[in-house]
C-alpha atoms as a PDB file:
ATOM      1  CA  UNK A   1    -202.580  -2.994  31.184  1.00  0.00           C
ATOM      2  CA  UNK A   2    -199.278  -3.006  32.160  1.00  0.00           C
ATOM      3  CA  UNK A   3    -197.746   0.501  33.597  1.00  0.00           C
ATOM      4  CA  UNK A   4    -194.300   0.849  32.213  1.00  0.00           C
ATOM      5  CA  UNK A   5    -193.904   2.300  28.368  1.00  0.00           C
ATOM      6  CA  UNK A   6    -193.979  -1.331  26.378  1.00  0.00           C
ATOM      7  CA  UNK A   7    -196.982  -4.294  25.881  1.00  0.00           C
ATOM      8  CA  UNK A   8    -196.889  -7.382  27.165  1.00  0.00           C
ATOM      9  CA  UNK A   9    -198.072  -9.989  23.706  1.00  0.00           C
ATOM     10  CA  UNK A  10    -201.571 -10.158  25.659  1.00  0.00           C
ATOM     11  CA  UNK A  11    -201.748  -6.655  25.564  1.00  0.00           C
ATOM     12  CA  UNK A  12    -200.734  -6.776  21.779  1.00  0.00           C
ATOM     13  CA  UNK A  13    -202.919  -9.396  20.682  1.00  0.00           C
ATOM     14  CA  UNK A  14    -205.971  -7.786  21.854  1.00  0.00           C
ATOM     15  CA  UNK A  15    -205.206  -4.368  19.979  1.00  0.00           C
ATOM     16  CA  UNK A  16    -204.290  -6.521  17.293  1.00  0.00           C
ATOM     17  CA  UNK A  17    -207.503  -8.140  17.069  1.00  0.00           C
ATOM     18  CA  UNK A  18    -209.508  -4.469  17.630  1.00  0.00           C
ATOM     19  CA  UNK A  19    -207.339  -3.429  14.824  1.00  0.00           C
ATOM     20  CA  UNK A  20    -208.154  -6.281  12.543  1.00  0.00           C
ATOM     21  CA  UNK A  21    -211.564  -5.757  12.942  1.00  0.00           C
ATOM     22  CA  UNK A  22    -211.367  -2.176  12.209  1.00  0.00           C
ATOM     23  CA  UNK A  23    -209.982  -2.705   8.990  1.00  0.00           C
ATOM     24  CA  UNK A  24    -212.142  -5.419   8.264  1.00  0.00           C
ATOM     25  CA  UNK A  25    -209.177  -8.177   7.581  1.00  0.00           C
ATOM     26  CA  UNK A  26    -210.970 -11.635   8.304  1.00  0.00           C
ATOM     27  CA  UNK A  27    -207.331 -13.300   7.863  1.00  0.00           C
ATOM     28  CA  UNK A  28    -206.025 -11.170  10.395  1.00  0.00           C
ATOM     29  CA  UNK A  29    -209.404 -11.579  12.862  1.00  0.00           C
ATOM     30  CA  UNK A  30    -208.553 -15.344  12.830  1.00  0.00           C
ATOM     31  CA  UNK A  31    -205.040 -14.759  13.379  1.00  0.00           C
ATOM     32  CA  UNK A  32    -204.849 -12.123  16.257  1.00  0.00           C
ATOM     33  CA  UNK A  33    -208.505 -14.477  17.940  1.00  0.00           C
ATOM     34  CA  UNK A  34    -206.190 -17.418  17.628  1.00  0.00           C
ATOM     35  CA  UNK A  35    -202.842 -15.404  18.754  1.00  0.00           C
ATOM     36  CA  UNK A  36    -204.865 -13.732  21.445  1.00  0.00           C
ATOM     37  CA  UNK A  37    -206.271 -16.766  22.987  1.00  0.00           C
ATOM     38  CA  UNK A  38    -202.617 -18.576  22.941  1.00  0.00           C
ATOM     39  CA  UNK A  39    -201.337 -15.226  24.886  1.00  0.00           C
ATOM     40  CA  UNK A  40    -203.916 -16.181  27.625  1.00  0.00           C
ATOM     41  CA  UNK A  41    -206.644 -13.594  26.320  1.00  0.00           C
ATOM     42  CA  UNK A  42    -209.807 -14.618  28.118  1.00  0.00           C
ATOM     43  CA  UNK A  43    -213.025 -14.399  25.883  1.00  0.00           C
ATOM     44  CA  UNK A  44    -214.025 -11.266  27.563  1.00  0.00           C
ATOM     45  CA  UNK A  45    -210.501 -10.179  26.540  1.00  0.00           C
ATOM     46  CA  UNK A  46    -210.695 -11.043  22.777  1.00  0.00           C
ATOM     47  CA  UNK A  47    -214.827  -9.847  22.988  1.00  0.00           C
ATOM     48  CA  UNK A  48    -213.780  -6.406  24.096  1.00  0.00           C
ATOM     49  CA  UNK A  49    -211.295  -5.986  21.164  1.00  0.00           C
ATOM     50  CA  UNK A  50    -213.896  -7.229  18.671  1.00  0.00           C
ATOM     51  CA  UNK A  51    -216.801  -4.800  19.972  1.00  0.00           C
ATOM     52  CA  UNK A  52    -214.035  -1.539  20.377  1.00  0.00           C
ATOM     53  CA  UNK A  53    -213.190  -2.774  16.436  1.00  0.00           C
ATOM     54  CA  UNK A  54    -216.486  -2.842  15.350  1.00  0.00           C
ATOM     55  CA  UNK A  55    -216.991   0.759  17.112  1.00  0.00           C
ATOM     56  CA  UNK A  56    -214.765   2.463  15.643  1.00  0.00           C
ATOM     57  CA  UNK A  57    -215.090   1.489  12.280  1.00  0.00           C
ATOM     58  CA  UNK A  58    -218.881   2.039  12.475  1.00  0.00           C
ATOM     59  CA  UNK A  59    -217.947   5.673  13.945  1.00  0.00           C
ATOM     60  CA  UNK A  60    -215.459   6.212  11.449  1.00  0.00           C
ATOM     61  CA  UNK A  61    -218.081   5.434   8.698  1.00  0.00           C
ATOM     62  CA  UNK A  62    -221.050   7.757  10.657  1.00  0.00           C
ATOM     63  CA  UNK A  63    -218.416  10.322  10.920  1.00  0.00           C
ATOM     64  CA  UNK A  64    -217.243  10.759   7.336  1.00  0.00           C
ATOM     65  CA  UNK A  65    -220.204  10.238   5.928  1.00  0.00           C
ATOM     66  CA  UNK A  66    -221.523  13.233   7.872  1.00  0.00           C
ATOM     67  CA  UNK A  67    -218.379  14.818   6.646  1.00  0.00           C
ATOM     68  CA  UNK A  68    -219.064  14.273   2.943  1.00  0.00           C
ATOM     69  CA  UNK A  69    -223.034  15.137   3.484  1.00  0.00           C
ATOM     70  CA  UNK A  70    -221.861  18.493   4.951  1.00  0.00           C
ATOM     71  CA  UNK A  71    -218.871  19.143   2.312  1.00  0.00           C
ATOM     72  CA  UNK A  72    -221.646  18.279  -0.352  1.00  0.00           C
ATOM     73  CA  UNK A  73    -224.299  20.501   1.224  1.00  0.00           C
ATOM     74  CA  UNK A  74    -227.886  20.424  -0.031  1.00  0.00           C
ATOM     75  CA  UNK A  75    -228.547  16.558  -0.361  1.00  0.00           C
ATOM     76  CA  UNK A  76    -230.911  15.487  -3.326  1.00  0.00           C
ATOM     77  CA  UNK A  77    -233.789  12.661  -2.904  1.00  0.00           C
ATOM     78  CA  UNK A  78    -232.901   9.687  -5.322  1.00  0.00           C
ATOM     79  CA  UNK A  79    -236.002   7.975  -6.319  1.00  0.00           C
ATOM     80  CA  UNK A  80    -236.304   4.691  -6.545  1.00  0.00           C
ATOM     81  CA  UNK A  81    -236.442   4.234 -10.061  1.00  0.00           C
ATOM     82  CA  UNK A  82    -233.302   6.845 -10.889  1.00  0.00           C
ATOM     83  CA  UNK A  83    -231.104   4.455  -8.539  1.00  0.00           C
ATOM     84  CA  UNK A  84    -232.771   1.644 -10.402  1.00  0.00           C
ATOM     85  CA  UNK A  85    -231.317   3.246 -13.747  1.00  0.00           C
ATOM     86  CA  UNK A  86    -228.113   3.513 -12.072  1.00  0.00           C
ATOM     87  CA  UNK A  87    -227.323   0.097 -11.889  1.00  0.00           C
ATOM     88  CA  UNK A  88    -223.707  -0.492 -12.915  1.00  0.00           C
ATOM     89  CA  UNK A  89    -222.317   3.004 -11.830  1.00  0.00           C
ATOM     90  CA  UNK A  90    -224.214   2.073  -8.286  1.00  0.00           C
ATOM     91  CA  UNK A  91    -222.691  -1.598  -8.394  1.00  0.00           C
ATOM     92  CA  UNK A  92    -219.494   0.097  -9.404  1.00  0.00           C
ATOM     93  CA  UNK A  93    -219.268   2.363  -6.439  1.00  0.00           C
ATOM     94  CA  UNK A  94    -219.942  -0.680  -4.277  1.00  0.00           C
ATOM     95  CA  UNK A  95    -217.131  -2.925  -5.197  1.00  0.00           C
ATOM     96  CA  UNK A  96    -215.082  -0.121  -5.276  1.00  0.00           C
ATOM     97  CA  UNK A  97    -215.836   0.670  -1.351  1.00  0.00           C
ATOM     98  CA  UNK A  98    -215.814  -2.877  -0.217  1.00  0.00           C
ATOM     99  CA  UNK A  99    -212.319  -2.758  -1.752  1.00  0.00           C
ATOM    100  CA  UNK A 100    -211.507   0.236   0.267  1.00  0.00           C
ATOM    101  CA  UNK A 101    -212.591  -0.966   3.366  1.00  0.00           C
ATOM    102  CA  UNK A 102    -211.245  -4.353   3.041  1.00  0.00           C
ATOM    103  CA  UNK A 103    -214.224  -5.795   3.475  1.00  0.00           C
ATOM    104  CA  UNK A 104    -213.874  -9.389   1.310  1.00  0.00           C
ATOM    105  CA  UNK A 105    -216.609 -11.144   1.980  1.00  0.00           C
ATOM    106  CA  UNK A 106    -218.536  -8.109   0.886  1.00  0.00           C
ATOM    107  CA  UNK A 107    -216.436  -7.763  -2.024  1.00  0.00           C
ATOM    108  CA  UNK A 108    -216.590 -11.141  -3.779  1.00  0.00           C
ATOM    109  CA  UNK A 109    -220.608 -10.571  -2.983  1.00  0.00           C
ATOM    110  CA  UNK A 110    -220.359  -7.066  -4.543  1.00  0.00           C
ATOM    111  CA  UNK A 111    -218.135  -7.932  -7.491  1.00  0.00           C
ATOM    112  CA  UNK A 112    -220.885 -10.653  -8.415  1.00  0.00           C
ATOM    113  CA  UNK A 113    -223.739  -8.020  -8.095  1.00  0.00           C
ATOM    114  CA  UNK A 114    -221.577  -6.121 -10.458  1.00  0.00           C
ATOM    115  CA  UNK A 115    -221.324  -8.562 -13.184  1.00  0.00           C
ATOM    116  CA  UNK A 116    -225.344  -9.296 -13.075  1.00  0.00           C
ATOM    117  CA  UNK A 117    -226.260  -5.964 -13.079  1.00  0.00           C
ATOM    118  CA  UNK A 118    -223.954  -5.640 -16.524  1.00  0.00           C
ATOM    119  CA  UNK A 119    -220.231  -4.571 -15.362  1.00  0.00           C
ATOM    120  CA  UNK A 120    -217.063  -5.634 -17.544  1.00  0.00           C
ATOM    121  CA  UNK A 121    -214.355  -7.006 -15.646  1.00  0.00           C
ATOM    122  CA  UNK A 122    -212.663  -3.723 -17.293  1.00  0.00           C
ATOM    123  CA  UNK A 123    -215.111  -1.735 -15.806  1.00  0.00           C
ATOM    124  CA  UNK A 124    -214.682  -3.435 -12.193  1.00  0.00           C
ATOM    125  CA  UNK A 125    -210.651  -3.652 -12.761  1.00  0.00           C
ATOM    126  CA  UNK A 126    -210.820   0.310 -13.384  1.00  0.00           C
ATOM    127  CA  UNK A 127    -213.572   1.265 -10.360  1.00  0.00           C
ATOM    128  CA  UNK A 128    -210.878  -1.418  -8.113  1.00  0.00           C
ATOM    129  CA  UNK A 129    -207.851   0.826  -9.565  1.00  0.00           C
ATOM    130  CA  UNK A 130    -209.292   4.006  -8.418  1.00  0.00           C
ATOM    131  CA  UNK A 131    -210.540   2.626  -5.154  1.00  0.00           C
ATOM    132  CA  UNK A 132    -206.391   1.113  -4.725  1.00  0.00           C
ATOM    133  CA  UNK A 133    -205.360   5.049  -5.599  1.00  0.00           C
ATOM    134  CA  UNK A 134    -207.517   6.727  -3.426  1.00  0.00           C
ATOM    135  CA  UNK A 135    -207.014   3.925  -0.191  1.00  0.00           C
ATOM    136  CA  UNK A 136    -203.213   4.534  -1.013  1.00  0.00           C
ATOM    137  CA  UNK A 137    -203.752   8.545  -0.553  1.00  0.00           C
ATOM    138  CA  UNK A 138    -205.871   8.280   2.753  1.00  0.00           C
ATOM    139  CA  UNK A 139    -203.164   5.686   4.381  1.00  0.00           C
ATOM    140  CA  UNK A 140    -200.401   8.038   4.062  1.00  0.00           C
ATOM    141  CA  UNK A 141    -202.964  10.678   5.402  1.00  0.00           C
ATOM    142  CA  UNK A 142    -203.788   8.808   8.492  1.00  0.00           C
ATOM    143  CA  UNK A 143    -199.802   7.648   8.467  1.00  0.00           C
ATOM    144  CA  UNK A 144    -198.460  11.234   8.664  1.00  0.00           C
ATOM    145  CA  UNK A 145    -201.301  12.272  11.622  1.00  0.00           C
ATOM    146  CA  UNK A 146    -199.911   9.204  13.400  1.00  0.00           C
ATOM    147  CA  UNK A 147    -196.019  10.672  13.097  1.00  0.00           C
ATOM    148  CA  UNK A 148    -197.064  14.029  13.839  1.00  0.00           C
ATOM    149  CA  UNK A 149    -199.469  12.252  16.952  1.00  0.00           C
ATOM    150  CA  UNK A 150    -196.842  10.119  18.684  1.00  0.00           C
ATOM    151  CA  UNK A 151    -193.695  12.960  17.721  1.00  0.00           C
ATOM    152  CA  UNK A 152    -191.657  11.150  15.402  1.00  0.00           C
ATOM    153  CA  UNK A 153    -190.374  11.971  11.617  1.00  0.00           C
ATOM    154  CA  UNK A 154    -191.998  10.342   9.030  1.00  0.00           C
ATOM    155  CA  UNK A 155    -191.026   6.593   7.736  1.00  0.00           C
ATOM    156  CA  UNK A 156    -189.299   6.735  10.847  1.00  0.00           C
ATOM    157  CA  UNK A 157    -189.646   2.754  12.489  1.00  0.00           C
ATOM    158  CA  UNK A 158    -190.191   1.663  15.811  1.00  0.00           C
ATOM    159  CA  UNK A 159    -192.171  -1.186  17.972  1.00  0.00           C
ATOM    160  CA  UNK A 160    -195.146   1.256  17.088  1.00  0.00           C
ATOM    161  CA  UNK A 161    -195.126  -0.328  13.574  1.00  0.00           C
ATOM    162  CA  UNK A 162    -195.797  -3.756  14.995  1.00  0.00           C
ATOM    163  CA  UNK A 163    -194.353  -5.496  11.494  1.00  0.00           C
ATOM    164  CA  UNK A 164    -190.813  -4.109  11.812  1.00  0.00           C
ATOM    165  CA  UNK A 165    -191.054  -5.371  15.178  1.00  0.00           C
ATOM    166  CA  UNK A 166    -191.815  -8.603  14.062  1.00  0.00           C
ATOM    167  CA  UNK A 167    -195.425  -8.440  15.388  1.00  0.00           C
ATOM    168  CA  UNK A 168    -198.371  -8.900  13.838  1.00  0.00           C
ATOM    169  CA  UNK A 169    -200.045 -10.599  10.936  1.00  0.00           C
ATOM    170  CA  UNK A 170    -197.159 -10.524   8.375  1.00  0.00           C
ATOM    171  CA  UNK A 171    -195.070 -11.913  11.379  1.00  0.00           C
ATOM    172  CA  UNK A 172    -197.488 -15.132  11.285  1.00  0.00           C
ATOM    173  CA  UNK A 173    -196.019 -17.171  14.581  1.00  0.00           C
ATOM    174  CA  UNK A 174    -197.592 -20.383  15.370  1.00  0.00           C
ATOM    175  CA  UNK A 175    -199.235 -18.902  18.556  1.00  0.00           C
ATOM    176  CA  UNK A 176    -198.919 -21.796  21.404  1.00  0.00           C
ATOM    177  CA  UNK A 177    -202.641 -23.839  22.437  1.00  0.00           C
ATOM    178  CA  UNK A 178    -203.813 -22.660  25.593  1.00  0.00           C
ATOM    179  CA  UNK A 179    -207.612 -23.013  27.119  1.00  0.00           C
ATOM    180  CA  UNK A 180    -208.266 -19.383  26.183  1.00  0.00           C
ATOM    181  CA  UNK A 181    -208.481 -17.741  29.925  1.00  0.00           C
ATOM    182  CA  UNK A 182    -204.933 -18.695  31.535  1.00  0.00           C
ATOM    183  CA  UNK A 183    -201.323 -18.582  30.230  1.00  0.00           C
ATOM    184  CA  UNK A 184    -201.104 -22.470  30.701  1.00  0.00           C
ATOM    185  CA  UNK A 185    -201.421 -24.522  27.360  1.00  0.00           C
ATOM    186  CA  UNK A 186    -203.531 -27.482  27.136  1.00  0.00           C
ATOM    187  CA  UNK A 187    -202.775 -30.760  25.852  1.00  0.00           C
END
């Protein structure tokens, strides 16, 4: 990693990728892999970012649902054949989390469960609307501990944004062809 203040692209790309993972954007995985491997991002490199991504969001998940378990306190046992009866709420509450976690693949697979299991599309379009409100609530959560973490006012925009920087997916460069492990492009 590079010592002064700023990232070189390599540097970028791999958080990038760890990122993307994290929040569980497929586009952006095959973006930031691609961008990665045309900074010169070996496959250890872009391997690293993928297994820190994956980390984290598993931690993130252990961690708040430990959270909720202890905020709930005494935990009741669901037997089989209550969940069974709970079909639509319970297929519901999973397209509504896939949602949340950006998770698409999930999602579409999810959504689909929903419908069999006897869902409306209204139903789905409401538990998608509340999952949108509540994902909107927890970014500007996470977006005012990251002000208050690096020192500066809120909606205040730097390189740290990556976008307004004219970095990252949004930014969508056509990332150079390179063998994967060197700097040099092939072909």
């Amino acid at each position: 990693m590079s010592k002064d203040t700023t990232l070189t692209t390599r540097e970028k790309e791999i958080i990038a990728l760890g990122v993307s993972v994290a929040a569980g954007c497929q586009p952006c995985i095959l973006h930031h892999l691609e961008a990665a491997r045309a900074a010169g991002v070996c496959s250890r490199g872009t391997t690293l970012a993928i297994n820190v991504g994956a980390d984290v969001r598993r931690a993130a998940a252990d961690a708040m649902a430990a959270w909720a378990i202890d905020q709930h306190g005494t935990i009741a046992e669901l037997p089989d054949e209550w969940v069974a009866q709970q079909g639509v709420v319970r297929a519901l509450v999973s397209v509504a989390a896939a949602f949340a976690v950006n998770s698409v693949g999930e999602f579409d697979r999810l959504v689909n469960e929903a419908r069999t299991s006897g869902a409306t599309d209204r139903q789905i379009e409401v538990a998608i609307g509340i999952a949108r409100n509540i994902k909107s609530v927890a970014a500007e959560k996470i977006e005012a501990a990251a002000q208050k973490a690096i020192r500066k006012p809120e909606g205040h925009v730097t390189e740290a944004n990556g976008v307004a920087a004219g970095f990252g997916c949004a930014a969508q460069p056509k990332p150079q062809k390179t063998c994967g492990c060197s700097t040099r492009p092939v072909g």
